[in-house]
N, C-alpha and C. Protein backbone atom coordinates (compact mmCIF):
# COMPACT_ATOMS: atom_id res chain seq x y z
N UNK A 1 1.53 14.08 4.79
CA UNK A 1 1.37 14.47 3.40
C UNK A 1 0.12 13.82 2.82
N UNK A 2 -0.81 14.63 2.24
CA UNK A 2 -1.93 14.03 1.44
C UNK A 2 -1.51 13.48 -0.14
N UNK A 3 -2.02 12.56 -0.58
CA UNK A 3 -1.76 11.99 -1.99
C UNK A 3 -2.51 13.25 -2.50
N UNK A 4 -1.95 13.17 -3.83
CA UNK A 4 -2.87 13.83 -4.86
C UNK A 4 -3.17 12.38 -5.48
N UNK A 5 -4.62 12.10 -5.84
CA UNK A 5 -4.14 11.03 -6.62
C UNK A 5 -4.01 10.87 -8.28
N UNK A 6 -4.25 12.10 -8.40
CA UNK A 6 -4.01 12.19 -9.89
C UNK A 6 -2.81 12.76 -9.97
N UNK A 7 -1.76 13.45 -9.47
CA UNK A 7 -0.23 13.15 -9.43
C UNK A 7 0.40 12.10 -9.34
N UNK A 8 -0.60 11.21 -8.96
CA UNK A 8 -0.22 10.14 -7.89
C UNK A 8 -0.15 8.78 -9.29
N UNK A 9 -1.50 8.96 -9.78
CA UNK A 9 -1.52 8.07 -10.75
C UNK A 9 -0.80 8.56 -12.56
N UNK A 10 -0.22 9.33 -12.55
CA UNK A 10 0.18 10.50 -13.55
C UNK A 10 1.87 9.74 -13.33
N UNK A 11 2.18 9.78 -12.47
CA UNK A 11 3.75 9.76 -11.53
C UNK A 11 3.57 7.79 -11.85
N UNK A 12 2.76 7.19 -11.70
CA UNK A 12 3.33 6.02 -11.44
C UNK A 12 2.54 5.03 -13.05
N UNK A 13 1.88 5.99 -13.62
CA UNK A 13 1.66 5.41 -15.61
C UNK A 13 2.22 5.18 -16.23
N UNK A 14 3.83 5.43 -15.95
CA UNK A 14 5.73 4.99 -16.71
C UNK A 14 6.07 4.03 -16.06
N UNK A 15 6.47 2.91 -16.31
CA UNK A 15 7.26 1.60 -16.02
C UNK A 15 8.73 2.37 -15.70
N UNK A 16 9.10 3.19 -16.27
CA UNK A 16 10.36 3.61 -15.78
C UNK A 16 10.59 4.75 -14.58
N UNK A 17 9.16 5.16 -14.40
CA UNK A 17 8.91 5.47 -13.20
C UNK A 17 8.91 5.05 -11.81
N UNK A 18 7.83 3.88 -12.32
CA UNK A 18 7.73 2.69 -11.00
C UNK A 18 8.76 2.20 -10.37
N UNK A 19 10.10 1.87 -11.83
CA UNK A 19 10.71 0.93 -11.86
C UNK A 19 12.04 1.68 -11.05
N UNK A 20 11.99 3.47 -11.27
CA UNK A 20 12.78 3.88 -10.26
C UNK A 20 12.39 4.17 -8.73
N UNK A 21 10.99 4.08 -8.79
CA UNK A 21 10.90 4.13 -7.32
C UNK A 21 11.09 2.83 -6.39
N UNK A 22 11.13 1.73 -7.47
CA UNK A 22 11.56 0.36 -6.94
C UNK A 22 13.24 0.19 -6.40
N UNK A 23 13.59 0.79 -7.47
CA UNK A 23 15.15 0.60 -7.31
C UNK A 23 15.77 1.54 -5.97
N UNK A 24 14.86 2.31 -6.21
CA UNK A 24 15.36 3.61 -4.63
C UNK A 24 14.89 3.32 -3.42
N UNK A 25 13.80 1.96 -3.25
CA UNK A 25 13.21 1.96 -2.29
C UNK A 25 14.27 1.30 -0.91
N UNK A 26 15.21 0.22 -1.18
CA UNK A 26 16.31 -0.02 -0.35
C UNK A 26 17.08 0.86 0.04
N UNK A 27 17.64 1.76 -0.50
CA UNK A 27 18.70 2.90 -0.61
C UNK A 27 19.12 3.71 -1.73
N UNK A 28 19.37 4.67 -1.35
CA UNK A 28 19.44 6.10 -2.47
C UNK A 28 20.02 5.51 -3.40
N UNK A 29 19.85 6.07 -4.68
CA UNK A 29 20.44 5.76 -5.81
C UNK A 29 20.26 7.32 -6.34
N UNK A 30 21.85 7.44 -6.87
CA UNK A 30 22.55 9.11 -7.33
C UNK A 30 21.39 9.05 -8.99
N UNK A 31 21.14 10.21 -9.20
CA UNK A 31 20.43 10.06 -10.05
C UNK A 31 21.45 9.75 -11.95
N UNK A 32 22.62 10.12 -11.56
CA UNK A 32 23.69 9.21 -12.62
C UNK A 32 23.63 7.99 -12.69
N UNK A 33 23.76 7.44 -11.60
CA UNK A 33 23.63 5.69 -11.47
C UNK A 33 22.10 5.03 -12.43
N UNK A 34 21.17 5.99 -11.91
CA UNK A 34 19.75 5.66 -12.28
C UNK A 34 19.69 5.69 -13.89
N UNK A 35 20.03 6.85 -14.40
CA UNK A 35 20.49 7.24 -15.94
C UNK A 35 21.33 6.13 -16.64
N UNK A 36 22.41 5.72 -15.85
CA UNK A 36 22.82 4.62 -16.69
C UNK A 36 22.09 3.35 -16.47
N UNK A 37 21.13 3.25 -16.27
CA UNK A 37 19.97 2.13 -15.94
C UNK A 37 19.37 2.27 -17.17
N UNK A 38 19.35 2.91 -17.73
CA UNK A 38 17.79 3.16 -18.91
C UNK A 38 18.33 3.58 -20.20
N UNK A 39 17.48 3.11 -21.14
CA UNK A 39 18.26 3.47 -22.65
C UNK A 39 17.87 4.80 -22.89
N UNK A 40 17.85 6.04 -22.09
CA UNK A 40 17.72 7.47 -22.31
C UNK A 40 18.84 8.12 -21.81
N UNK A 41 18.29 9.70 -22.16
CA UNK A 41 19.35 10.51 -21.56
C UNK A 41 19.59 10.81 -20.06
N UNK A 42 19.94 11.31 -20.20
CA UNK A 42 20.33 11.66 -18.27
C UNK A 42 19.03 12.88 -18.33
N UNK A 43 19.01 13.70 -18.74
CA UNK A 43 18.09 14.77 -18.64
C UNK A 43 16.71 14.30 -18.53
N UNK A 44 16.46 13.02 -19.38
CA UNK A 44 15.07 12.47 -19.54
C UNK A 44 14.81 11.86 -18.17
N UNK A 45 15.65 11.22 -17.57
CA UNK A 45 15.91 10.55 -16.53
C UNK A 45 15.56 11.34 -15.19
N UNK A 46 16.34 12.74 -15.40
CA UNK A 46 15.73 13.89 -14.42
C UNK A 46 14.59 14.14 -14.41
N UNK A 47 14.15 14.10 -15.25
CA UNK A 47 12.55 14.50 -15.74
C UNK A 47 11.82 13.47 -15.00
N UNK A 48 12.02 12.60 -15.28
CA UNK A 48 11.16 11.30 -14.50
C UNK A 48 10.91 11.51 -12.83
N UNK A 49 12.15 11.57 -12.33
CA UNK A 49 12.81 11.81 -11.04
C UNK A 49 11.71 13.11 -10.62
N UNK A 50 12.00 14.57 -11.45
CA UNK A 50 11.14 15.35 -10.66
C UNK A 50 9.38 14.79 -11.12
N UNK A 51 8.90 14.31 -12.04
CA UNK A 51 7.85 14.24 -11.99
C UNK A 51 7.31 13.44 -10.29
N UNK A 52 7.98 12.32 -10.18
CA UNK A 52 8.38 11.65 -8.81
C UNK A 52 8.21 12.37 -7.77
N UNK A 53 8.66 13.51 -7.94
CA UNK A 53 8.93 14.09 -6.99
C UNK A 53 8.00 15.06 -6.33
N UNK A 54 7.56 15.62 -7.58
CA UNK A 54 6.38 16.87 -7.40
C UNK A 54 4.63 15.59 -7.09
N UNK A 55 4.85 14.58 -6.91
CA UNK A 55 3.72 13.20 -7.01
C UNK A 55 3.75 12.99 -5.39
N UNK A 56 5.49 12.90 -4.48
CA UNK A 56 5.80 12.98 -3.38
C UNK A 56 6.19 11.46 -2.58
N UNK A 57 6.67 10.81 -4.62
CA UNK A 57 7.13 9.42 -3.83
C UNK A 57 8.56 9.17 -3.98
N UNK A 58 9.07 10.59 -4.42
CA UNK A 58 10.53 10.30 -3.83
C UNK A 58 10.79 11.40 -3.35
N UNK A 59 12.39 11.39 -2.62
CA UNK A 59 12.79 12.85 -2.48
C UNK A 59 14.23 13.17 -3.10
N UNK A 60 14.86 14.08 -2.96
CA UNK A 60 16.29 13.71 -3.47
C UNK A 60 17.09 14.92 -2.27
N UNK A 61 18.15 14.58 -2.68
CA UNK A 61 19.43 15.20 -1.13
C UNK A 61 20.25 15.08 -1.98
N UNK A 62 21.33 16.32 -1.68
CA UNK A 62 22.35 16.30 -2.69
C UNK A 62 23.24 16.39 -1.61
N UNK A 63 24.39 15.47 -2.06
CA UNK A 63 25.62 15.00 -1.61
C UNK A 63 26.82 15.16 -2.71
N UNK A 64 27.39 16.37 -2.42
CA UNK A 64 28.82 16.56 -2.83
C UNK A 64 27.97 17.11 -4.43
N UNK A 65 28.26 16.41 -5.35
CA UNK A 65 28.11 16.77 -6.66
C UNK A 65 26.50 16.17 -7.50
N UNK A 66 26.67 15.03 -6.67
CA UNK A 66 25.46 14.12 -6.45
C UNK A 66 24.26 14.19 -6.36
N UNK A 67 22.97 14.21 -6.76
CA UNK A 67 22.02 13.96 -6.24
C UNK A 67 21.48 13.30 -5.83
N UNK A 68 21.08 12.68 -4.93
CA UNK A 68 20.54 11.24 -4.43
C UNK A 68 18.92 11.08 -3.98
N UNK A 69 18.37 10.53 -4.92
CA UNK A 69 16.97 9.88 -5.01
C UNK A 69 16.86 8.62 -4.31
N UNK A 70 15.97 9.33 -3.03
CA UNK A 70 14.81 8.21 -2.09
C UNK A 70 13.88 8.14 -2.22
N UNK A 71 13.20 6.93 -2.28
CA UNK A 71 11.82 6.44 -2.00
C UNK A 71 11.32 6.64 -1.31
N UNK A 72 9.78 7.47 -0.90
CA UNK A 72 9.38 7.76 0.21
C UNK A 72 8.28 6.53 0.35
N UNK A 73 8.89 5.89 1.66
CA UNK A 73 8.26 4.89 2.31
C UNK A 73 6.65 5.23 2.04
N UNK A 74 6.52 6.15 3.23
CA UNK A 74 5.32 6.63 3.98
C UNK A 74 4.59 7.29 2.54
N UNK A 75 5.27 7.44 1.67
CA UNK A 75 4.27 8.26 0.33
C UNK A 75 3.77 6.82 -0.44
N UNK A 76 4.73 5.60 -0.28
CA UNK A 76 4.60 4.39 -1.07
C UNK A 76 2.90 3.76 -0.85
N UNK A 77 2.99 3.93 0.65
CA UNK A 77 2.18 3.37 1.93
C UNK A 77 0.68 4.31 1.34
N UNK A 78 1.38 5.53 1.12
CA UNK A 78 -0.32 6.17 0.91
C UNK A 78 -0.21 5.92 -0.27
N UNK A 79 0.14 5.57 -1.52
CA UNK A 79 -0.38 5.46 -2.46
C UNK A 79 -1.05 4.71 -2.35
N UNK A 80 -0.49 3.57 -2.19
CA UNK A 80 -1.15 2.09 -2.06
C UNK A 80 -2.41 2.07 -1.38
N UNK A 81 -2.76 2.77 -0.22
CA UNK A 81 -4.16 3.00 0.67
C UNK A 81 -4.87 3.17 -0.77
N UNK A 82 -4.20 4.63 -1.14
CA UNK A 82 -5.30 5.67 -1.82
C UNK A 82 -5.61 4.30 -2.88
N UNK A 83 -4.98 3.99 -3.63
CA UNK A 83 -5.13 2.75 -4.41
C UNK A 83 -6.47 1.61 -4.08
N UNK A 84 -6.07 1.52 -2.95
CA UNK A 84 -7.01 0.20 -2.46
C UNK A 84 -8.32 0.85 -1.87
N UNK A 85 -8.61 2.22 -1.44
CA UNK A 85 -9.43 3.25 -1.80
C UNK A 85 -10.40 3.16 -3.19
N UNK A 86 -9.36 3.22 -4.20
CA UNK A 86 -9.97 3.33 -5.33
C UNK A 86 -10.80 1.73 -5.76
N UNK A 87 -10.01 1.08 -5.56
CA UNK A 87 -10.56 -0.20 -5.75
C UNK A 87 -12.03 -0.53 -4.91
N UNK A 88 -12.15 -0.46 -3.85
CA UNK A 88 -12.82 -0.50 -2.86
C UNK A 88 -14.41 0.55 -3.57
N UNK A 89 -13.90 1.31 -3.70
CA UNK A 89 -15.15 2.31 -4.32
C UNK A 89 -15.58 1.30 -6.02
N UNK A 90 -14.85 1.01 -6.68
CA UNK A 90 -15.34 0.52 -7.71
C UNK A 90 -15.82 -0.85 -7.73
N UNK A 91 -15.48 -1.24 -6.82
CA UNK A 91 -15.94 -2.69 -6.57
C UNK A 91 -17.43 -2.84 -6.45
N UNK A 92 -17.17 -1.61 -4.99
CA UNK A 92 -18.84 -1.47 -4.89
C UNK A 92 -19.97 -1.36 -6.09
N UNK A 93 -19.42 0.13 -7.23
CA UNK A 93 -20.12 0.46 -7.74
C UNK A 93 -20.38 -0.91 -8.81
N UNK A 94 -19.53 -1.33 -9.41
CA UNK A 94 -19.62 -2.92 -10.06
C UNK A 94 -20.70 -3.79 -9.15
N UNK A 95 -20.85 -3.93 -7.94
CA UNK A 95 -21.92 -5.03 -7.71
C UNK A 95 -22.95 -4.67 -7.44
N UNK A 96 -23.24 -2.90 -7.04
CA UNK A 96 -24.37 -2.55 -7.00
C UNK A 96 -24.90 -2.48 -8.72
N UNK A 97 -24.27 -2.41 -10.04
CA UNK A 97 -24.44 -2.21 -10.96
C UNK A 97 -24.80 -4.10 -11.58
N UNK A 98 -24.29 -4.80 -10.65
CA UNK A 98 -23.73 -6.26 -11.31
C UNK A 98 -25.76 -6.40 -10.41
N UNK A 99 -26.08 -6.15 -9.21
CA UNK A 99 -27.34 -6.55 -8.43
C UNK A 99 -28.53 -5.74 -9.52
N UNK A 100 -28.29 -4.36 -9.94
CA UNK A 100 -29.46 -4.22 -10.40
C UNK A 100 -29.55 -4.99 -11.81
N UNK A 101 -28.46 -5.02 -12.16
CA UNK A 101 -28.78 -5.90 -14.29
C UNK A 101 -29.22 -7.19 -13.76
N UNK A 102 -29.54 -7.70 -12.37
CA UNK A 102 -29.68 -9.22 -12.47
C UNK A 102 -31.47 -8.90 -11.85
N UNK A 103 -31.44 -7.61 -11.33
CA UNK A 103 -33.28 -7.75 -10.60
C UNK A 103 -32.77 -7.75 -9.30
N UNK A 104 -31.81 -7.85 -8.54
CA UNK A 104 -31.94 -7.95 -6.99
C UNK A 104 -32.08 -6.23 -6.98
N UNK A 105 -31.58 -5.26 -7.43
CA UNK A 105 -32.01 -3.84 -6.85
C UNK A 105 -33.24 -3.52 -7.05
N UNK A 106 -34.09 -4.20 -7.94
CA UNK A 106 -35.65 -3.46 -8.06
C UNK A 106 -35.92 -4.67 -6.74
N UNK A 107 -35.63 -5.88 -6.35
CA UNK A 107 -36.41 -6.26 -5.23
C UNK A 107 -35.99 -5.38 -3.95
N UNK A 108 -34.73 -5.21 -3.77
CA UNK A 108 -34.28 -4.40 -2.37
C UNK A 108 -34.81 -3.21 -2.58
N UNK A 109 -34.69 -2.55 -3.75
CA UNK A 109 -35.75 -1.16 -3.40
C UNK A 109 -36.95 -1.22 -3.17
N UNK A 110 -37.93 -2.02 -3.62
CA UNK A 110 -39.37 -2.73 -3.38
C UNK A 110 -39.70 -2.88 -1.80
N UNK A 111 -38.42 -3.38 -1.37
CA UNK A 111 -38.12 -3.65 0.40
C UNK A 111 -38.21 -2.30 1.10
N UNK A 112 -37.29 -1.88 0.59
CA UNK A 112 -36.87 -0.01 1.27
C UNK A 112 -38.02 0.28 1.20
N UNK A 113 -39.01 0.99 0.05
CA UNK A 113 -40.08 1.18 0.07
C UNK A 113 -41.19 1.07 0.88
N UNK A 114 -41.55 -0.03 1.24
CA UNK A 114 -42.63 -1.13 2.25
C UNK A 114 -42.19 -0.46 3.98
């Protein structure tokens, strides 16, 4: 599965988002159980769940009457890449931005040049 990462970062901008993909990450949790976790409705609660879902860091399986919301490991794993991805790219652009405000990029381009 590829991240989207703007599902990706959309899906995980709610603390009560995160905070259910935390709680599901040991073992399923029925999405009733999850509802009585939070000072909302159950419906709002669903809502969360599919946003989660359509992002691809949980899944859900229905058992009997139940629905049961998992954490997808392997979706956790790519967020986190895609994450440290993102970081990784801005870092760069910060010290190539941090080298030219100080004068080291007009000397290394001066170099390239020669």
């Amino acid at each position: 599965m590829v991240v989207d990462v703007d599902e990706l970062l959309h899906a995980l901008a709610d603390s009560t988002r995160r905070d259910i993909v935390r709680r599901c990450l040991g073992e399923a949790a029925s999405v009733s159980r999850l509802a009585a976790s939070y000072p909302m409705s159950f419906a709002a609660v669903q809502k969360h769940v599919a946003v989660l879902e359509r992002a691809g860091l949980v899944s859900k399986e229905r058992r009997g009457r139940e629905q049961l919301v998992r954490s997808r490991i392997d979706a956790v794993r790519q967020a986190r890449d895609a994450l440290d991805q993102l970081e990784s790219t801005w870092r760069a652009r910060v010290e190539r931005m941090s080298d030219l405000l100080s004068g080291e990029g007009d000397e290394q381009h001066e170099r390239d040049q020669r």
